[in-house]
N, C-alpha and C. Protein backbone atom coordinates (compact mmCIF):
# COMPACT_ATOMS: atom_id res chain seq x y z
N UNK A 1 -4.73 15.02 -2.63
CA UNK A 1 -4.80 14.08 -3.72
C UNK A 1 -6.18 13.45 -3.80
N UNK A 2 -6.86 12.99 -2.67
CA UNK A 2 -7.66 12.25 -2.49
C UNK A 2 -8.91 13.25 -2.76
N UNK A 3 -9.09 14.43 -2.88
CA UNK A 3 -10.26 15.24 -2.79
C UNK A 3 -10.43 15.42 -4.55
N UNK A 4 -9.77 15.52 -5.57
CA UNK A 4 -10.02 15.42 -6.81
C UNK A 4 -9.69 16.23 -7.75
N UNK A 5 -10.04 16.23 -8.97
CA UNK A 5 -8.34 16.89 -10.15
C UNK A 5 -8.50 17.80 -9.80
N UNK A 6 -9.21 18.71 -8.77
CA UNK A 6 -8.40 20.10 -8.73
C UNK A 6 -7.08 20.20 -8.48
N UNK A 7 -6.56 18.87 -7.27
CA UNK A 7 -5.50 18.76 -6.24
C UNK A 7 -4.56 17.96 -7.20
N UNK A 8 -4.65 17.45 -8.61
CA UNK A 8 -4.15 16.80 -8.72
C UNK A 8 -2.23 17.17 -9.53
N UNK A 9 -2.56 18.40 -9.89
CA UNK A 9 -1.41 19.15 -10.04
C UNK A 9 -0.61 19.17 -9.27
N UNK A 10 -0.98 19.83 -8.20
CA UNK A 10 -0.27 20.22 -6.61
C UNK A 10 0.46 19.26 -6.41
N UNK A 11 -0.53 18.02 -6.07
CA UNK A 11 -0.15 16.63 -5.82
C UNK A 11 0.95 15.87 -6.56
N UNK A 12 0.75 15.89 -8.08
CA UNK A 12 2.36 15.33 -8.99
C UNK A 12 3.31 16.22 -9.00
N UNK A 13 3.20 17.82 -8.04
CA UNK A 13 4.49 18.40 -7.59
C UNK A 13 4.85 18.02 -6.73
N UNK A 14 4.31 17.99 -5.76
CA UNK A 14 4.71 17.18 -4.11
C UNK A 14 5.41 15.73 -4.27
N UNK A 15 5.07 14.99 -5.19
CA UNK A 15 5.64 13.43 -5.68
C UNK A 15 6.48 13.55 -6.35
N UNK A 16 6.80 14.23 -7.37
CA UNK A 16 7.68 14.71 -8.05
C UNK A 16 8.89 15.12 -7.32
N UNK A 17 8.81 16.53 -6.72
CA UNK A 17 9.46 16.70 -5.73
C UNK A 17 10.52 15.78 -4.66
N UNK A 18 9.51 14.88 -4.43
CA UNK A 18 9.61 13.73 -3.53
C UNK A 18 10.34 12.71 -4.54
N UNK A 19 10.59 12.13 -5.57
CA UNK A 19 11.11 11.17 -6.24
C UNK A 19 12.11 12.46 -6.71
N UNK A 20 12.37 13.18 -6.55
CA UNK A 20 13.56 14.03 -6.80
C UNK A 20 14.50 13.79 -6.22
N UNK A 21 14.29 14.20 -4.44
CA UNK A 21 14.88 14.05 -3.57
C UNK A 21 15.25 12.78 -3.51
N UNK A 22 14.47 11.37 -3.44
CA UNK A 22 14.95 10.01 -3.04
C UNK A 22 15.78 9.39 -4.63
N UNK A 23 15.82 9.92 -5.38
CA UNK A 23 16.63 9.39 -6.31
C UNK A 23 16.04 8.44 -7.28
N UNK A 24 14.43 8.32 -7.25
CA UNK A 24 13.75 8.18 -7.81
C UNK A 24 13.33 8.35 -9.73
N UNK A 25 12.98 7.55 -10.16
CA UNK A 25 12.62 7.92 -12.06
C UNK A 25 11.46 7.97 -12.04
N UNK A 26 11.03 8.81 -12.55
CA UNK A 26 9.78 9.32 -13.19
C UNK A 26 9.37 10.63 -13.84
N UNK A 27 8.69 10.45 -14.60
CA UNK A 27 8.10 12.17 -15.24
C UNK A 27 6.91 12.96 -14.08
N UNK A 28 6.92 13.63 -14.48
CA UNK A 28 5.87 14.30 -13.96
C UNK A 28 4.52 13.79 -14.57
N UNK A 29 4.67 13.88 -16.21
CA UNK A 29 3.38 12.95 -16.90
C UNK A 29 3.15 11.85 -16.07
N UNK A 30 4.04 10.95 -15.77
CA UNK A 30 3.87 9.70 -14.96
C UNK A 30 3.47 9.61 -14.16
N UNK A 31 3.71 10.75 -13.19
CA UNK A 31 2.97 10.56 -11.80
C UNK A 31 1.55 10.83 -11.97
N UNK A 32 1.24 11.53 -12.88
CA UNK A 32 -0.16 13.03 -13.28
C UNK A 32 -0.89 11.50 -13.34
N UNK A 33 0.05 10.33 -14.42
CA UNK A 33 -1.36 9.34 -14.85
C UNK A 33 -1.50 8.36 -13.84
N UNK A 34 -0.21 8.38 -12.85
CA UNK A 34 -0.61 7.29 -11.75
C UNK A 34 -1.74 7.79 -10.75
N UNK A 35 -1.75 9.31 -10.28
CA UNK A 35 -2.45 9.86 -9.42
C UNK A 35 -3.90 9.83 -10.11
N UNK A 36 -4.28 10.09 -11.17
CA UNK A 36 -5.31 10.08 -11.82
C UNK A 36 -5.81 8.64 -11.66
N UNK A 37 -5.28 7.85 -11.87
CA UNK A 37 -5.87 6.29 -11.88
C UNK A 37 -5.71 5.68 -10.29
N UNK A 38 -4.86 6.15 -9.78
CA UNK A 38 -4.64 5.36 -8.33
C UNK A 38 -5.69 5.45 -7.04
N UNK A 39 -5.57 4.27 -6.09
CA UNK A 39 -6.86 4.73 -5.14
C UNK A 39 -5.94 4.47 -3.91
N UNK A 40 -6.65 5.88 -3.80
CA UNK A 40 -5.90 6.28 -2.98
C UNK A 40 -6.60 6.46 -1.11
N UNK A 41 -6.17 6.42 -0.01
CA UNK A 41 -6.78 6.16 1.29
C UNK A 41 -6.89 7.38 2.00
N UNK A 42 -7.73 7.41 2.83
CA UNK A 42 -7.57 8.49 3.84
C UNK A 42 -7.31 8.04 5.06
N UNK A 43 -6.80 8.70 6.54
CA UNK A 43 -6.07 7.87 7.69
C UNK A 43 -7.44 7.04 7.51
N UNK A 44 -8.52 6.97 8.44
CA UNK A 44 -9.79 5.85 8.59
C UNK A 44 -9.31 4.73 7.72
N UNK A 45 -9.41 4.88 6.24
CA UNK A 45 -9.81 3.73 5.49
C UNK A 45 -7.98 2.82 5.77
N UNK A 46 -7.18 3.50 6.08
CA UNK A 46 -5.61 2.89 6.35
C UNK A 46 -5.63 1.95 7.58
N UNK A 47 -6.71 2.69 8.34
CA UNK A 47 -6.38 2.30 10.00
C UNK A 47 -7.32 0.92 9.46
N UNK A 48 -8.26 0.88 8.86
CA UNK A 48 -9.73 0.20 9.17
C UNK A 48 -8.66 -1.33 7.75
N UNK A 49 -7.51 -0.94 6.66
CA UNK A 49 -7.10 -1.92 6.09
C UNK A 49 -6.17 -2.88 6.90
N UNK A 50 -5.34 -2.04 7.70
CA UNK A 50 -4.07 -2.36 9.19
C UNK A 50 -5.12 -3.13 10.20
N UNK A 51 -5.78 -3.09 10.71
CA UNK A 51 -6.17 -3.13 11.74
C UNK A 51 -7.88 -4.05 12.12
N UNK A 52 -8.73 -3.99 11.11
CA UNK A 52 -10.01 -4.41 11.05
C UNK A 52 -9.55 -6.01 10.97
N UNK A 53 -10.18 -7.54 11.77
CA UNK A 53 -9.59 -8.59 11.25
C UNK A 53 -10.99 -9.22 10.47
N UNK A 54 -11.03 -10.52 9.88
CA UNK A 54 -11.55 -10.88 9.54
C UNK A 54 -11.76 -11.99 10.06
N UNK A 55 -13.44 -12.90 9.59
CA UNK A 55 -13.05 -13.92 10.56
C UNK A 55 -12.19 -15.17 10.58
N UNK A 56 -11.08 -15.02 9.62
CA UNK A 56 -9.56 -15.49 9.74
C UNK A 56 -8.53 -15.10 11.08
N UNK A 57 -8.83 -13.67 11.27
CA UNK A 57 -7.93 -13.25 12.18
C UNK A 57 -7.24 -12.49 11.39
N UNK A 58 -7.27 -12.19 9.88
CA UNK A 58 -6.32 -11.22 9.07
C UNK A 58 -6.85 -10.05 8.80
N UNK A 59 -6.20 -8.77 8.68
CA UNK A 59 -6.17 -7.73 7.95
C UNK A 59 -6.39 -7.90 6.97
N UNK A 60 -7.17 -7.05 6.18
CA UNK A 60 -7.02 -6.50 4.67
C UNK A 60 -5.83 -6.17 4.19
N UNK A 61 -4.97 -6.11 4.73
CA UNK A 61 -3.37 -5.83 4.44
C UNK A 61 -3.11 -6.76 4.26
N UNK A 62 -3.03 -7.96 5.42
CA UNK A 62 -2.14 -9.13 5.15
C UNK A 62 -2.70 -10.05 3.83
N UNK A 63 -4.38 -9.88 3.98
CA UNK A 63 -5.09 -10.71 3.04
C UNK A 63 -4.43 -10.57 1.27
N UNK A 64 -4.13 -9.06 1.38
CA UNK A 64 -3.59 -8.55 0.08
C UNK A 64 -2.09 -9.23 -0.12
N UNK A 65 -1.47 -8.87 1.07
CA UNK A 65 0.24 -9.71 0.60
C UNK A 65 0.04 -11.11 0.66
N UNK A 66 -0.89 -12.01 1.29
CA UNK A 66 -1.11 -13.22 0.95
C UNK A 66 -1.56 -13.36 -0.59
N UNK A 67 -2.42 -12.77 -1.30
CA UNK A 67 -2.67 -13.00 -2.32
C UNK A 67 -1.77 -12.41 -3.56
N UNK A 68 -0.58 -11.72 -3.17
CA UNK A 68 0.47 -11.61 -3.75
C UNK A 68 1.29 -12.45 -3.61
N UNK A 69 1.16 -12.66 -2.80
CA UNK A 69 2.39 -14.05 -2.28
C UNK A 69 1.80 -15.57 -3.11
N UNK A 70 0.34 -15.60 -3.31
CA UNK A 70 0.02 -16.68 -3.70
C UNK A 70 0.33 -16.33 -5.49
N UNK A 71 0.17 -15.72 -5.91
CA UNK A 71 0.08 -15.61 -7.33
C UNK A 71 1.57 -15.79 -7.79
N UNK A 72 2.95 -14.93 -6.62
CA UNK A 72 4.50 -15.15 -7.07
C UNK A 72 4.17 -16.72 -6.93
N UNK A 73 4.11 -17.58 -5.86
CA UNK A 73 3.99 -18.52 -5.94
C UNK A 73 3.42 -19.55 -6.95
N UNK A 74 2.43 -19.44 -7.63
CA UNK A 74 1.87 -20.27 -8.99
C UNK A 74 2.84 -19.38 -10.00
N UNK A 75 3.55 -18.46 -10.45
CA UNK A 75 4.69 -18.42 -10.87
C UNK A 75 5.95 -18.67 -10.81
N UNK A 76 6.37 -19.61 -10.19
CA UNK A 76 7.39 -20.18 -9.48
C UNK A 76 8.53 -19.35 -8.83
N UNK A 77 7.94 -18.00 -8.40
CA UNK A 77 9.30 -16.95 -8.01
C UNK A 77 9.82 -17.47 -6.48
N UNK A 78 8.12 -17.62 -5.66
CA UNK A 78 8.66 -18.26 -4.21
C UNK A 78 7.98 -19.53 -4.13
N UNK A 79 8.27 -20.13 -2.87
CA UNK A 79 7.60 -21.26 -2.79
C UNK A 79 6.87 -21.10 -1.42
N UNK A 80 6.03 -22.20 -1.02
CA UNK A 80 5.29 -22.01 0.10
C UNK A 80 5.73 -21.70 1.17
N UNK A 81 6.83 -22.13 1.64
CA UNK A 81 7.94 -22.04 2.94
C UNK A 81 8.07 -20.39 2.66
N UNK A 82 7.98 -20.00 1.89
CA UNK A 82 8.11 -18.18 1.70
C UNK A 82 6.97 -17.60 2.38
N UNK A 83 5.91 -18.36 1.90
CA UNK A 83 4.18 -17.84 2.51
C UNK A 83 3.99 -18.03 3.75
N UNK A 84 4.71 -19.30 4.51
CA UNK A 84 4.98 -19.44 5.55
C UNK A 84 5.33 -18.38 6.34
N UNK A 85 6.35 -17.83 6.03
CA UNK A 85 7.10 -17.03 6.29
C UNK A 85 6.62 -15.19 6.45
N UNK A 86 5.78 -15.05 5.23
CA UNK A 86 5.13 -14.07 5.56
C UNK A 86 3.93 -14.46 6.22
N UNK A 87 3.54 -15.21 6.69
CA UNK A 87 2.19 -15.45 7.84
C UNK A 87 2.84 -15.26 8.85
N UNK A 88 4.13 -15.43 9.71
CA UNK A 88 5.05 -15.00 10.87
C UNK A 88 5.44 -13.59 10.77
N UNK A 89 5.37 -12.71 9.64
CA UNK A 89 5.38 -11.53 9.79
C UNK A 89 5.14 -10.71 11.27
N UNK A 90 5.76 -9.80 11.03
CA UNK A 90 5.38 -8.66 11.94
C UNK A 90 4.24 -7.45 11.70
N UNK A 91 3.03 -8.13 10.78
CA UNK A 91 2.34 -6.94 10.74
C UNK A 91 1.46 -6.70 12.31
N UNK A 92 1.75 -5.10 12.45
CA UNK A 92 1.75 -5.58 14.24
C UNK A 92 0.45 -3.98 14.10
N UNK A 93 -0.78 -4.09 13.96
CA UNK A 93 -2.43 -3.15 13.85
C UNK A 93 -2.01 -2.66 15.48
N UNK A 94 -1.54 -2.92 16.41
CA UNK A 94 -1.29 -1.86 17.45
C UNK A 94 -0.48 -0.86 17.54
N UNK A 95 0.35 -0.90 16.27
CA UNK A 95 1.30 0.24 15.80
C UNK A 95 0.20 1.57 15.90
N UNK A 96 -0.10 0.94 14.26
CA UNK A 96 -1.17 1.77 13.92
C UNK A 96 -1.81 2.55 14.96
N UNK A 97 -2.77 1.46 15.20
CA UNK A 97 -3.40 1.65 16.77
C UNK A 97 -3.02 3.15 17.46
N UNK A 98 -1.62 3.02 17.80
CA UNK A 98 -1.26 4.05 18.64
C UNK A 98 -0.99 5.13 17.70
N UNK A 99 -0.72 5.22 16.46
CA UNK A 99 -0.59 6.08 15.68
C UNK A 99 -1.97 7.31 15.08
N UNK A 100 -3.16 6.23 14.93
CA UNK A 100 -3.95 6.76 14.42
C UNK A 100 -5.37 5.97 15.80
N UNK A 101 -5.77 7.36 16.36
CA UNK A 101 -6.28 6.29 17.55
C UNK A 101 -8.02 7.00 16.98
């Protein structure tokens, strides 16, 4: 997917495929325009979003669900005690770690 529209056929069969099996909706058009527009990672840039901290102490991962979490929040879906809540998370970069060394 990540190497470019040559792969990108192949690729909305394999997803396709895959939202077949899990019971999933979508076209094939759909996936063709998500894969075309989407950015997409390779292991490095996954390990280096999991795992790299900042000088917060956060991931690029968590930094991202915090700033999802902040925006449901100024929409009144959660409230702070929610954000709370995902800062106690289990995002645990030694998973990874051992996964992708």
């Amino acid at each position: 997917m990540r190497a470019g529209p040559e792969n990108l056929a192949k690729a909305a069969d394999y997803m396709y495929e895959w939202f077949q099996n899990e019971g999933v909706t979508g076209t094939l058009e759909d996936i063709k325009y998500y894969l075309s527009d989407a950015t997409l990672y390779n292991a490095a840039e996954v390990k280096e979003i999991l795992t790299k901290k900042d000088a917060d102490g956060r991931t690029l991962a968590e930094q991202r669900a915090l700033n999802s979490m902040d925006f449901f929040i100024s929409q009144g879906n959660y409230e702070q005690a929610d954000r709370e809540k995902l800062l106690d998370g289990d995002f645990r970069p030694d998973l990874i770690n051992a996964i992708l060394p």
